[in-house]
PDB file of N, CA and C in Angstrom:
ATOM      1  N   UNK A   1      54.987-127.777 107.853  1.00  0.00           N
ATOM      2  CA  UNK A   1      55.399-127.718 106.460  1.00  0.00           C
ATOM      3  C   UNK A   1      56.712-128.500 106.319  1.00  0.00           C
ATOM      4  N   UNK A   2      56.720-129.455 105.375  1.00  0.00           N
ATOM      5  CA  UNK A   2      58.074-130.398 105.038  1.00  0.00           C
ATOM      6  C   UNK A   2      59.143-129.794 104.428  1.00  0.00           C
ATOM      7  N   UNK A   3      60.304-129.651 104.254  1.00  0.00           N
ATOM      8  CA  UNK A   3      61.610-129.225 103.524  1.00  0.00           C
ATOM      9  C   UNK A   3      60.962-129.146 102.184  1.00  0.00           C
ATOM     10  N   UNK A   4      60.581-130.181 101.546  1.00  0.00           N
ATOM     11  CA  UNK A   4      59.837-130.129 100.129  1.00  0.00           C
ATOM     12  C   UNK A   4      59.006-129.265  99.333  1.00  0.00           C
ATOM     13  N   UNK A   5      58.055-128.691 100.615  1.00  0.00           N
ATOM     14  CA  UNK A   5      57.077-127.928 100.307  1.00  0.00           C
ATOM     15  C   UNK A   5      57.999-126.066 100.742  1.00  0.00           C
ATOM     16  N   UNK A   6      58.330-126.381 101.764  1.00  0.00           N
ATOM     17  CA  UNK A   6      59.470-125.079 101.442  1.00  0.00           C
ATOM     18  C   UNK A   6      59.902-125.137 100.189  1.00  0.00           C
ATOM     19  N   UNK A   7      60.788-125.926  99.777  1.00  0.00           N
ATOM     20  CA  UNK A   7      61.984-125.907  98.694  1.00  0.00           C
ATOM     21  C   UNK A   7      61.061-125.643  97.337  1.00  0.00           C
ATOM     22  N   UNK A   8      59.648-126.604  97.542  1.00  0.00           N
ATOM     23  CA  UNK A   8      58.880-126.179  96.392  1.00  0.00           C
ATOM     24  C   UNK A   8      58.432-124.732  95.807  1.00  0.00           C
ATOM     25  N   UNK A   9      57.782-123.939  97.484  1.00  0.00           N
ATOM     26  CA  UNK A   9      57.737-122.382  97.271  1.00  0.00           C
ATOM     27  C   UNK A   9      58.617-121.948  97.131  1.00  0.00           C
ATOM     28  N   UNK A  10      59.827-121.706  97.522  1.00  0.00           N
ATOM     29  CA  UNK A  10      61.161-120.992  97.198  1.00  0.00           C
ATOM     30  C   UNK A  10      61.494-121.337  95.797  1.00  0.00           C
ATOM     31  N   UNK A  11      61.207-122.527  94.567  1.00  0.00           N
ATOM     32  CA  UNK A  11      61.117-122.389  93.857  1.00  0.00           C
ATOM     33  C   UNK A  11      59.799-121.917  92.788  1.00  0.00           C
ATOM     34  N   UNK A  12      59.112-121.641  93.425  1.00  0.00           N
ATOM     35  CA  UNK A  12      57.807-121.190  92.649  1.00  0.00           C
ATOM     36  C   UNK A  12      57.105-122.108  92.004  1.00  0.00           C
ATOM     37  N   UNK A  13      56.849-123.491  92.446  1.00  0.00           N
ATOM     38  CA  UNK A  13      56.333-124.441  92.221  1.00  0.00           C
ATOM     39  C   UNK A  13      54.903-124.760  92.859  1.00  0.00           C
ATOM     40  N   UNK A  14      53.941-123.469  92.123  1.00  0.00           N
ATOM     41  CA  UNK A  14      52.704-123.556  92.756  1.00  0.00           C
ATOM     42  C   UNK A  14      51.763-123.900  92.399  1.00  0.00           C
ATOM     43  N   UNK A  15      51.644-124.743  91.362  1.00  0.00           N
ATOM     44  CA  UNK A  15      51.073-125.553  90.632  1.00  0.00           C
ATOM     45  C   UNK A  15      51.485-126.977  90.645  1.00  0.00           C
ATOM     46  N   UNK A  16      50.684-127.766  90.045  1.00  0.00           N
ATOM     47  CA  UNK A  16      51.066-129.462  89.801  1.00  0.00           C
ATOM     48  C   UNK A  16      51.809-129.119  88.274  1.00  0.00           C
ATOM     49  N   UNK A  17      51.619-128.976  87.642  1.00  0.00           N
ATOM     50  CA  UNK A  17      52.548-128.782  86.468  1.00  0.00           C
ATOM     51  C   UNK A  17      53.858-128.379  86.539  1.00  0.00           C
ATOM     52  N   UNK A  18      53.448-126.837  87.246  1.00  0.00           N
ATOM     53  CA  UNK A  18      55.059-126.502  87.644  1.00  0.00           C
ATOM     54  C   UNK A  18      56.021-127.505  88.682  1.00  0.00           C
ATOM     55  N   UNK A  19      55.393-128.101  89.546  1.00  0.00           N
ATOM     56  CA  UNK A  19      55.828-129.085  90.628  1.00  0.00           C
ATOM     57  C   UNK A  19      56.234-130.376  89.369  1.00  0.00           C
ATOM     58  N   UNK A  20      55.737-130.740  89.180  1.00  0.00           N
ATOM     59  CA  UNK A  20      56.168-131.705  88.302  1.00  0.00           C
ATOM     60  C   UNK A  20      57.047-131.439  86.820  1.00  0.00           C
ATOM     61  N   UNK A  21      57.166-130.117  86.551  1.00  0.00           N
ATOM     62  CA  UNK A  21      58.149-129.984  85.541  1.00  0.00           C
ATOM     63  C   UNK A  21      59.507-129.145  86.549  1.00  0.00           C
ATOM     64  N   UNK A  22      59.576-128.793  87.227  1.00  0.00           N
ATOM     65  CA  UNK A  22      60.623-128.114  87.995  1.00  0.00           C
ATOM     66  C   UNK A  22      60.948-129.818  88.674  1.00  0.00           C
ATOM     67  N   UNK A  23      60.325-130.352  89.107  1.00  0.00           N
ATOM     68  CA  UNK A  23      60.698-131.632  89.899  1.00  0.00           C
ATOM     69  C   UNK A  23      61.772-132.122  88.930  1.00  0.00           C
ATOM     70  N   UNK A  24      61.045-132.606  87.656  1.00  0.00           N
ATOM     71  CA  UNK A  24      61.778-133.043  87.138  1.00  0.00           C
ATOM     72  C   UNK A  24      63.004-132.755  86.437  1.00  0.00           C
ATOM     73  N   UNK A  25      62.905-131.191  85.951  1.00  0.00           N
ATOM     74  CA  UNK A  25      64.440-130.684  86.132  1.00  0.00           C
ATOM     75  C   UNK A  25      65.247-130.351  86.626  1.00  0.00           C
ATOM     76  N   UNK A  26      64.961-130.635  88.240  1.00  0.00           N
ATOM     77  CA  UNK A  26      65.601-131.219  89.407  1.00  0.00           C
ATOM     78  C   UNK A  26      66.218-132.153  88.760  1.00  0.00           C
ATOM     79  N   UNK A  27      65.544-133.500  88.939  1.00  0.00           N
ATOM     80  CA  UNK A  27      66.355-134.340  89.144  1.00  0.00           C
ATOM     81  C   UNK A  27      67.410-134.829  87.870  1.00  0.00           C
ATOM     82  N   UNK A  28      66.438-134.437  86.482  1.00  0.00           N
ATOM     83  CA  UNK A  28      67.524-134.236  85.548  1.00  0.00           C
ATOM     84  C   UNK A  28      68.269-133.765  85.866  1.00  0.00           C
ATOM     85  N   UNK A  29      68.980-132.495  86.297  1.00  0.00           N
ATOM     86  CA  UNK A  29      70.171-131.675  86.190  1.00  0.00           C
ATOM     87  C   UNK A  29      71.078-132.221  87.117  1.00  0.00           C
ATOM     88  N   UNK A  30      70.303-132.716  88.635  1.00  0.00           N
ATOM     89  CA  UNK A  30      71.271-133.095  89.412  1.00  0.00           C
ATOM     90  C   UNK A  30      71.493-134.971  89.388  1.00  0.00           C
ATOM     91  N   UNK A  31      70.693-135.243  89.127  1.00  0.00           N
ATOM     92  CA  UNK A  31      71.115-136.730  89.327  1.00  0.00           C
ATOM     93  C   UNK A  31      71.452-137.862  87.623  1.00  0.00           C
ATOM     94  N   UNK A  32      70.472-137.614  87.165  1.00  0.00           N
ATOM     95  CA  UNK A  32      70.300-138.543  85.903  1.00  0.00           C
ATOM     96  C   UNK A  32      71.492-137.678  84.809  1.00  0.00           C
ATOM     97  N   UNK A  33      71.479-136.434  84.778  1.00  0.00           N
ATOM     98  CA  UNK A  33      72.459-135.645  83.807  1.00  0.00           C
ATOM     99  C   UNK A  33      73.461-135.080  84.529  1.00  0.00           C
ATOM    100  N   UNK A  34      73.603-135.724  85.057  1.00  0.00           N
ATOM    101  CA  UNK A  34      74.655-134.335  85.708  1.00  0.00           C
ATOM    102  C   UNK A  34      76.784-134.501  85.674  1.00  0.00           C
ATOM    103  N   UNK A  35      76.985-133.621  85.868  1.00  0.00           N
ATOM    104  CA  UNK A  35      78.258-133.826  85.427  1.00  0.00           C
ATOM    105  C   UNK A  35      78.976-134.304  86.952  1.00  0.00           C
ATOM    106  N   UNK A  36      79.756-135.552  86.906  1.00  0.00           N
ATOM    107  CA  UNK A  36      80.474-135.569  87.825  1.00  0.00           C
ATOM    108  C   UNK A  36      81.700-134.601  88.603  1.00  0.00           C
ATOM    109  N   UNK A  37      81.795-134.475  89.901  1.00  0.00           N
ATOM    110  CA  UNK A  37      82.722-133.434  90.570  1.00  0.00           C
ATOM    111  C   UNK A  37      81.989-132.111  90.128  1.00  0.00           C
ATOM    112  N   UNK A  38      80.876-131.974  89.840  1.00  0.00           N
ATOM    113  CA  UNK A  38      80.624-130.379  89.343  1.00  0.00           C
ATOM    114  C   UNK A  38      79.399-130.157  90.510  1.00  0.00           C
ATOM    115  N   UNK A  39      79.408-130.346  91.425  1.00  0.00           N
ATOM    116  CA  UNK A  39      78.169-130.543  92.185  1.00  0.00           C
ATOM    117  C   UNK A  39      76.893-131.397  91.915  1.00  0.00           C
ATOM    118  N   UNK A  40      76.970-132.479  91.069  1.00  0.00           N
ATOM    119  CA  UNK A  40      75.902-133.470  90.561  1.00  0.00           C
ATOM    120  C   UNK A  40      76.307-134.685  90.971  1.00  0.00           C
ATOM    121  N   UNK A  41      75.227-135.647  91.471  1.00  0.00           N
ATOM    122  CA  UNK A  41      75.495-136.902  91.369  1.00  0.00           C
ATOM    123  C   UNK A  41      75.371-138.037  90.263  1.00  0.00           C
ATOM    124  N   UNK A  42      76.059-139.221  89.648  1.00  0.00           N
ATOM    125  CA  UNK A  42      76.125-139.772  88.954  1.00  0.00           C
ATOM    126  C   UNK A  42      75.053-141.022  89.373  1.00  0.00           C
ATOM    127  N   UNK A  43      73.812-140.312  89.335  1.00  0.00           N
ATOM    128  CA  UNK A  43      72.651-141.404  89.646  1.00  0.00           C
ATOM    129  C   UNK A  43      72.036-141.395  88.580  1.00  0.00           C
ATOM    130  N   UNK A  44      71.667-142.683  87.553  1.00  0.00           N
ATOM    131  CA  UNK A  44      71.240-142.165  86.883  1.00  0.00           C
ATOM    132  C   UNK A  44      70.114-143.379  86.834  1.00  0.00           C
ATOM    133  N   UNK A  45      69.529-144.415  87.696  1.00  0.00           N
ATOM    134  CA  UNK A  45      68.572-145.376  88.055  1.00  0.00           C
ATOM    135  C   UNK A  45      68.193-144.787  89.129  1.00  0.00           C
ATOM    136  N   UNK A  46      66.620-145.261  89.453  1.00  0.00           N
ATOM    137  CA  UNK A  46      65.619-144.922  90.744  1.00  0.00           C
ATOM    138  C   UNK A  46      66.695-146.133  91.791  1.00  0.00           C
ATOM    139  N   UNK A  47      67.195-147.189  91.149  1.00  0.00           N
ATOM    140  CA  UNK A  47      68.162-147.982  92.638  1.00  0.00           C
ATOM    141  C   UNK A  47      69.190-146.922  93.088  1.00  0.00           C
ATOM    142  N   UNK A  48      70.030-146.209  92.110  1.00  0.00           N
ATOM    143  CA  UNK A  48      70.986-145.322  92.147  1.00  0.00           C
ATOM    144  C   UNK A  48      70.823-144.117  92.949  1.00  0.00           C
ATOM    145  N   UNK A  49      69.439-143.396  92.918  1.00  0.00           N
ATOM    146  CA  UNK A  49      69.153-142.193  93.760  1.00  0.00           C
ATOM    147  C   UNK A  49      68.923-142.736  95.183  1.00  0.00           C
ATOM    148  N   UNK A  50      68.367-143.572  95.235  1.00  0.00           N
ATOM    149  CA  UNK A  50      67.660-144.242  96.685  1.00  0.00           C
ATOM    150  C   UNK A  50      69.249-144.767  97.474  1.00  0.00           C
ATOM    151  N   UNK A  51      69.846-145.655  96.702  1.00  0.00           N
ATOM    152  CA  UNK A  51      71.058-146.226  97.453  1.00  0.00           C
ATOM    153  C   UNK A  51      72.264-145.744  97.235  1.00  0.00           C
ATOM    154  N   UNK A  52      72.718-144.958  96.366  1.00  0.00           N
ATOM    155  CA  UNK A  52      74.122-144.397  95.684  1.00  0.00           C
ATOM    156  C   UNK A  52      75.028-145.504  95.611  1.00  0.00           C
ATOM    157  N   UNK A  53      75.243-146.737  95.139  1.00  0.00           N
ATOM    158  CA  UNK A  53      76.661-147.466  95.765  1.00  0.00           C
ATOM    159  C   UNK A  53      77.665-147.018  95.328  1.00  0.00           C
ATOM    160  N   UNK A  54      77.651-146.104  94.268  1.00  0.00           N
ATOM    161  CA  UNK A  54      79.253-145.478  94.071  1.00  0.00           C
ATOM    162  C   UNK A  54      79.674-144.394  94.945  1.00  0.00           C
ATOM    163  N   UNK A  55      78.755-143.877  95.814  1.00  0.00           N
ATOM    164  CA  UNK A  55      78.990-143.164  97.012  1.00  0.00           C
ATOM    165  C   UNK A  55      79.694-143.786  98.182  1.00  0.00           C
ATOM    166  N   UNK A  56      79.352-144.790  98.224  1.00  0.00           N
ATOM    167  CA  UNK A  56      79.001-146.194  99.082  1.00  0.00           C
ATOM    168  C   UNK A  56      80.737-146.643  99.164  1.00  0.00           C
ATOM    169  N   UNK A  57      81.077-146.686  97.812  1.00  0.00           N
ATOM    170  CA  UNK A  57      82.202-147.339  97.551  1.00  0.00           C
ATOM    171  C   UNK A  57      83.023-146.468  97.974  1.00  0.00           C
ATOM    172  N   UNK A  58      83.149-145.343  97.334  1.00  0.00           N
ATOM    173  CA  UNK A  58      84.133-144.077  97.397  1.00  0.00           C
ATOM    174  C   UNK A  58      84.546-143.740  98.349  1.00  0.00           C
ATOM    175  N   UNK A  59      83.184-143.318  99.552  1.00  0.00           N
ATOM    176  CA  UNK A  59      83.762-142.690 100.617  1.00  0.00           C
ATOM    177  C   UNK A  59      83.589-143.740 101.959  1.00  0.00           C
ATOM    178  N   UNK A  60      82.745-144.371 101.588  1.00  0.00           N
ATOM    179  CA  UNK A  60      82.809-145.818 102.588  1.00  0.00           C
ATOM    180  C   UNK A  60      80.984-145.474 103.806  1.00  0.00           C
ATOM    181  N   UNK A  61      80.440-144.892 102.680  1.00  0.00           N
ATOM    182  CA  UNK A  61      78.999-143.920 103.607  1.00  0.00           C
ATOM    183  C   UNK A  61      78.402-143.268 102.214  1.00  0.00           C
ATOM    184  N   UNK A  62      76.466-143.943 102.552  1.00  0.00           N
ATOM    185  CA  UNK A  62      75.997-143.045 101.306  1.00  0.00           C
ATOM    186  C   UNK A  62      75.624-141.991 100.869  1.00  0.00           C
ATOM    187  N   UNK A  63      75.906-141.462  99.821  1.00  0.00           N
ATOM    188  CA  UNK A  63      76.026-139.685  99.556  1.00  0.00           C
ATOM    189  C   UNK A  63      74.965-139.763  98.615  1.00  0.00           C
ATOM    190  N   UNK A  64      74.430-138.366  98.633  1.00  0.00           N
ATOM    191  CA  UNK A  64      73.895-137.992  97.593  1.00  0.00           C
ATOM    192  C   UNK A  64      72.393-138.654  97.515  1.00  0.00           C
ATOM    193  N   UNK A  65      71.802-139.024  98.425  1.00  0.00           N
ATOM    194  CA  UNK A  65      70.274-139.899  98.526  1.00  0.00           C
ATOM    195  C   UNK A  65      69.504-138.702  98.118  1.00  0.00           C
ATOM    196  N   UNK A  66      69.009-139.170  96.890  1.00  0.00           N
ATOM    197  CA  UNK A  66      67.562-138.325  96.910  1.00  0.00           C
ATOM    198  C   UNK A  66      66.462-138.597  97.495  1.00  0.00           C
ATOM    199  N   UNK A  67      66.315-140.026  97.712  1.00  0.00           N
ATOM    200  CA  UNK A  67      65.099-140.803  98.297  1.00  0.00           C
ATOM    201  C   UNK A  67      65.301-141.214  99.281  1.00  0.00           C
ATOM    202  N   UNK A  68      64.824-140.496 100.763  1.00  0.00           N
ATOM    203  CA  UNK A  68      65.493-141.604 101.982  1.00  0.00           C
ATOM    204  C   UNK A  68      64.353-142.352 102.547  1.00  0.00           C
ATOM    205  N   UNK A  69      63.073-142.648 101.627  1.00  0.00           N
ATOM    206  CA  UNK A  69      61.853-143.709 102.064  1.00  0.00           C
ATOM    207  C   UNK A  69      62.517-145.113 101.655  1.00  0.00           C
ATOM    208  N   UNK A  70      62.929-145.904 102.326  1.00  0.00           N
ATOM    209  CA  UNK A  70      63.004-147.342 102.683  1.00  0.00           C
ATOM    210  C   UNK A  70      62.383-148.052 100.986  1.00  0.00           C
ATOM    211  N   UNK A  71      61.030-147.559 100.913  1.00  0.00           N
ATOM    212  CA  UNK A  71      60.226-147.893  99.996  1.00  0.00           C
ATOM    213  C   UNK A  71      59.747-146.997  98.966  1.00  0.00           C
ATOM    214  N   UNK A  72      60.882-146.117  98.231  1.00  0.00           N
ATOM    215  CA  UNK A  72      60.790-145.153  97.172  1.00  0.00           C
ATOM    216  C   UNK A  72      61.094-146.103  95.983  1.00  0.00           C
ATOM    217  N   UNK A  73      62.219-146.970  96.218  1.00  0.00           N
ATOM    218  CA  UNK A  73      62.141-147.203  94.800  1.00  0.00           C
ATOM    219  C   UNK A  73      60.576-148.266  94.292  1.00  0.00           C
ATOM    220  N   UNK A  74      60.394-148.824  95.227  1.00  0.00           N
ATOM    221  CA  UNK A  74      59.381-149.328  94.862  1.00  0.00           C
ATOM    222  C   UNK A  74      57.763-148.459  94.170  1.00  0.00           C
ATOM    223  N   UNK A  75      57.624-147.626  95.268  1.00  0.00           N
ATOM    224  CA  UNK A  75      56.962-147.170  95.016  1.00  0.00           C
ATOM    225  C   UNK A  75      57.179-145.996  93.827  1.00  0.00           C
ATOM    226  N   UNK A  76      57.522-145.620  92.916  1.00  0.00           N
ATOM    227  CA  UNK A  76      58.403-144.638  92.240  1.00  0.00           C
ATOM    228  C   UNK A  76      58.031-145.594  90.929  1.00  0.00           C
ATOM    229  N   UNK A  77      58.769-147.025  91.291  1.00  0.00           N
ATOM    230  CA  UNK A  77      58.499-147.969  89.978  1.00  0.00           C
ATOM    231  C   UNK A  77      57.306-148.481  89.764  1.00  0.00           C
ATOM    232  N   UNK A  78      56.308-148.164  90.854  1.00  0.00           N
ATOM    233  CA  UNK A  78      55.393-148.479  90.470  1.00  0.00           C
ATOM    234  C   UNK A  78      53.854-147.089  89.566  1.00  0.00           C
ATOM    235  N   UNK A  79      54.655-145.916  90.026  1.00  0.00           N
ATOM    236  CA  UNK A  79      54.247-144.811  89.315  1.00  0.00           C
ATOM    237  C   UNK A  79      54.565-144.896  87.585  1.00  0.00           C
ATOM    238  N   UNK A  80      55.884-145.540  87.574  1.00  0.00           N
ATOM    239  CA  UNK A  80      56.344-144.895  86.383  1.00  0.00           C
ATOM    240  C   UNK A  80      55.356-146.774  85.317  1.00  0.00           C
ATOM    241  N   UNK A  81      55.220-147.885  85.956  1.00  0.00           N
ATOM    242  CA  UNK A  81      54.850-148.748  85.249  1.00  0.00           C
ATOM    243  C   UNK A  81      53.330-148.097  84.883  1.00  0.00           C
ATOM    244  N   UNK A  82      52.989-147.254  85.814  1.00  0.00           N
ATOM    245  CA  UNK A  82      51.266-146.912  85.164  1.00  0.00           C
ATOM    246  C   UNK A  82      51.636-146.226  83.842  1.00  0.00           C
ATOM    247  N   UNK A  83      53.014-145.592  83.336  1.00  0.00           N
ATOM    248  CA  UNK A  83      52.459-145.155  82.319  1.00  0.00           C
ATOM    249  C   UNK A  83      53.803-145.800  81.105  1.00  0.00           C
ATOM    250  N   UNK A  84      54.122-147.154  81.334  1.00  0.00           N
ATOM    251  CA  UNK A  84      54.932-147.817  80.480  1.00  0.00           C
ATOM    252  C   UNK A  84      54.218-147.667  79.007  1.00  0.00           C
ATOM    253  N   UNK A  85      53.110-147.258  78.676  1.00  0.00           N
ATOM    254  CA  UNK A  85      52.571-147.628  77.537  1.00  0.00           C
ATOM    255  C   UNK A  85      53.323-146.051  76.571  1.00  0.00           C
ATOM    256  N   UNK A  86      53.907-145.179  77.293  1.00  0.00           N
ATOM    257  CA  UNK A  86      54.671-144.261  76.525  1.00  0.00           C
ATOM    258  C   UNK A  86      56.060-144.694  75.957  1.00  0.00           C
ATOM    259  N   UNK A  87      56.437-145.980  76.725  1.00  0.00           N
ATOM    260  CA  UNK A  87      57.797-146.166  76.083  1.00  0.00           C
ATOM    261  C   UNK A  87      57.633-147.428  74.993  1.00  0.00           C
ATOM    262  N   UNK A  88      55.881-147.719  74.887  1.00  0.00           N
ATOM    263  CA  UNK A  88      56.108-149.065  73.776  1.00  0.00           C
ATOM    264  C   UNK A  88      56.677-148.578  72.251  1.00  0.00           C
ATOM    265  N   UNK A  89      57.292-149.807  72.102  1.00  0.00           N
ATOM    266  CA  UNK A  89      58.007-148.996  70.586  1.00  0.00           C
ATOM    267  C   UNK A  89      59.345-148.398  70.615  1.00  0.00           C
ATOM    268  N   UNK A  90      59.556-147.960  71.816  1.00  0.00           N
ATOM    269  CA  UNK A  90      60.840-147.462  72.473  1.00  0.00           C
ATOM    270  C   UNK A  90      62.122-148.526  72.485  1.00  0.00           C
ATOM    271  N   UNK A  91      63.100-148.001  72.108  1.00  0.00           N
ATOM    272  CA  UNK A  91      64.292-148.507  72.977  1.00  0.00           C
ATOM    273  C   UNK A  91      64.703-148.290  74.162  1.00  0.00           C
ATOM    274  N   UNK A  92      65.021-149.222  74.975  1.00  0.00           N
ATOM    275  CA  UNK A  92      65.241-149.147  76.203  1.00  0.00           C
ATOM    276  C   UNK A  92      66.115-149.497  76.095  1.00  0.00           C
ATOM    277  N   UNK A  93      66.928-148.644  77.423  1.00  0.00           N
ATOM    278  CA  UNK A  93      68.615-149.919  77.566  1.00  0.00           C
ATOM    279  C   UNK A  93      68.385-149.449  79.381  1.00  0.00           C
ATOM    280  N   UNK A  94      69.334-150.874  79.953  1.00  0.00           N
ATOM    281  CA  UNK A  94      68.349-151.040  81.253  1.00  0.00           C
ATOM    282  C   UNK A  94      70.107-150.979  81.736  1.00  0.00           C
ATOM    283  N   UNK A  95      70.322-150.273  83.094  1.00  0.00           N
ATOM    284  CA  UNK A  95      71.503-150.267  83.744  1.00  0.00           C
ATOM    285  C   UNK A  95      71.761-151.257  85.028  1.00  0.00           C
ATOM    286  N   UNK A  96      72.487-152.279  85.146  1.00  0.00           N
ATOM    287  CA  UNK A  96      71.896-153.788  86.144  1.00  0.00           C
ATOM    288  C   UNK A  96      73.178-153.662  86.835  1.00  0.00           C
ATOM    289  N   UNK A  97      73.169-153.292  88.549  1.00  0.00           N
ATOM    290  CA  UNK A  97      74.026-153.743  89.110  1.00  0.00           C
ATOM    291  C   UNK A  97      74.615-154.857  89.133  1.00  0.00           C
ATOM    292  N   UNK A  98      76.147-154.917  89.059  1.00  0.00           N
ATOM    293  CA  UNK A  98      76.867-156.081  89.805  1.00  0.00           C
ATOM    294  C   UNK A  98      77.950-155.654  90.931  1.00  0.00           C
ATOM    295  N   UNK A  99      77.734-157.093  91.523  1.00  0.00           N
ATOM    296  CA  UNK A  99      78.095-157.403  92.887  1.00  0.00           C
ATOM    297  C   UNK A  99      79.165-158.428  93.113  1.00  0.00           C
ATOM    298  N   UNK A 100      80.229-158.328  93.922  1.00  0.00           N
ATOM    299  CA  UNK A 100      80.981-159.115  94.329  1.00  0.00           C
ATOM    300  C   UNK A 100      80.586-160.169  95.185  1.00  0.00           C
TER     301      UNK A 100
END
């Protein structure tokens, strides 16, 4: 049994619904919303959870990985393009690293 599937029963996530709505207010609360210094990370892109660079920067080592598959963000972006047809019509505003 993986950490996941523990962490899933200990939260009562015994369903696909519940797994996927507890998932996601996971990661809302802690990564995409969350308040800085309050125990949350300020991730608020699938590059941001996978790599942290403001972790990166800060302490000089990355903190706070939600994703430690090599190939999450990819694969992650390629979940969420199957269902781009919910955001047509939408405003988007897109967050773009820069680099020295």
């Amino acid at each position: 049994m993986s950490d996941a599937s523990i962490y899933a029963a200990y939260k009562g996530w015994n369903t696909v619904a519940k797994a996927i709505e507890g998932g996601a207010e996971f990661i809302s609360s802690s990564y995409v919303n969350s308040e800085k210094l309050i125990g949350g990370y300020d991730q608020q892109t699938v590059y941001e959870m996978k790599w942290n660079p403001e972790g990166l920067v800060k302490y000089g080592y990355a903190t706070g990985e939600y994703a430690t598959s090599s190939t999450w963000a990819n694969s992650i972006a390629s979940i969420i393009k199957q269902y781009s047809d919910v955001f047509k019509g939408k405003h988007i505003s897109f967050i773009i690293p820069e680099y020295n």
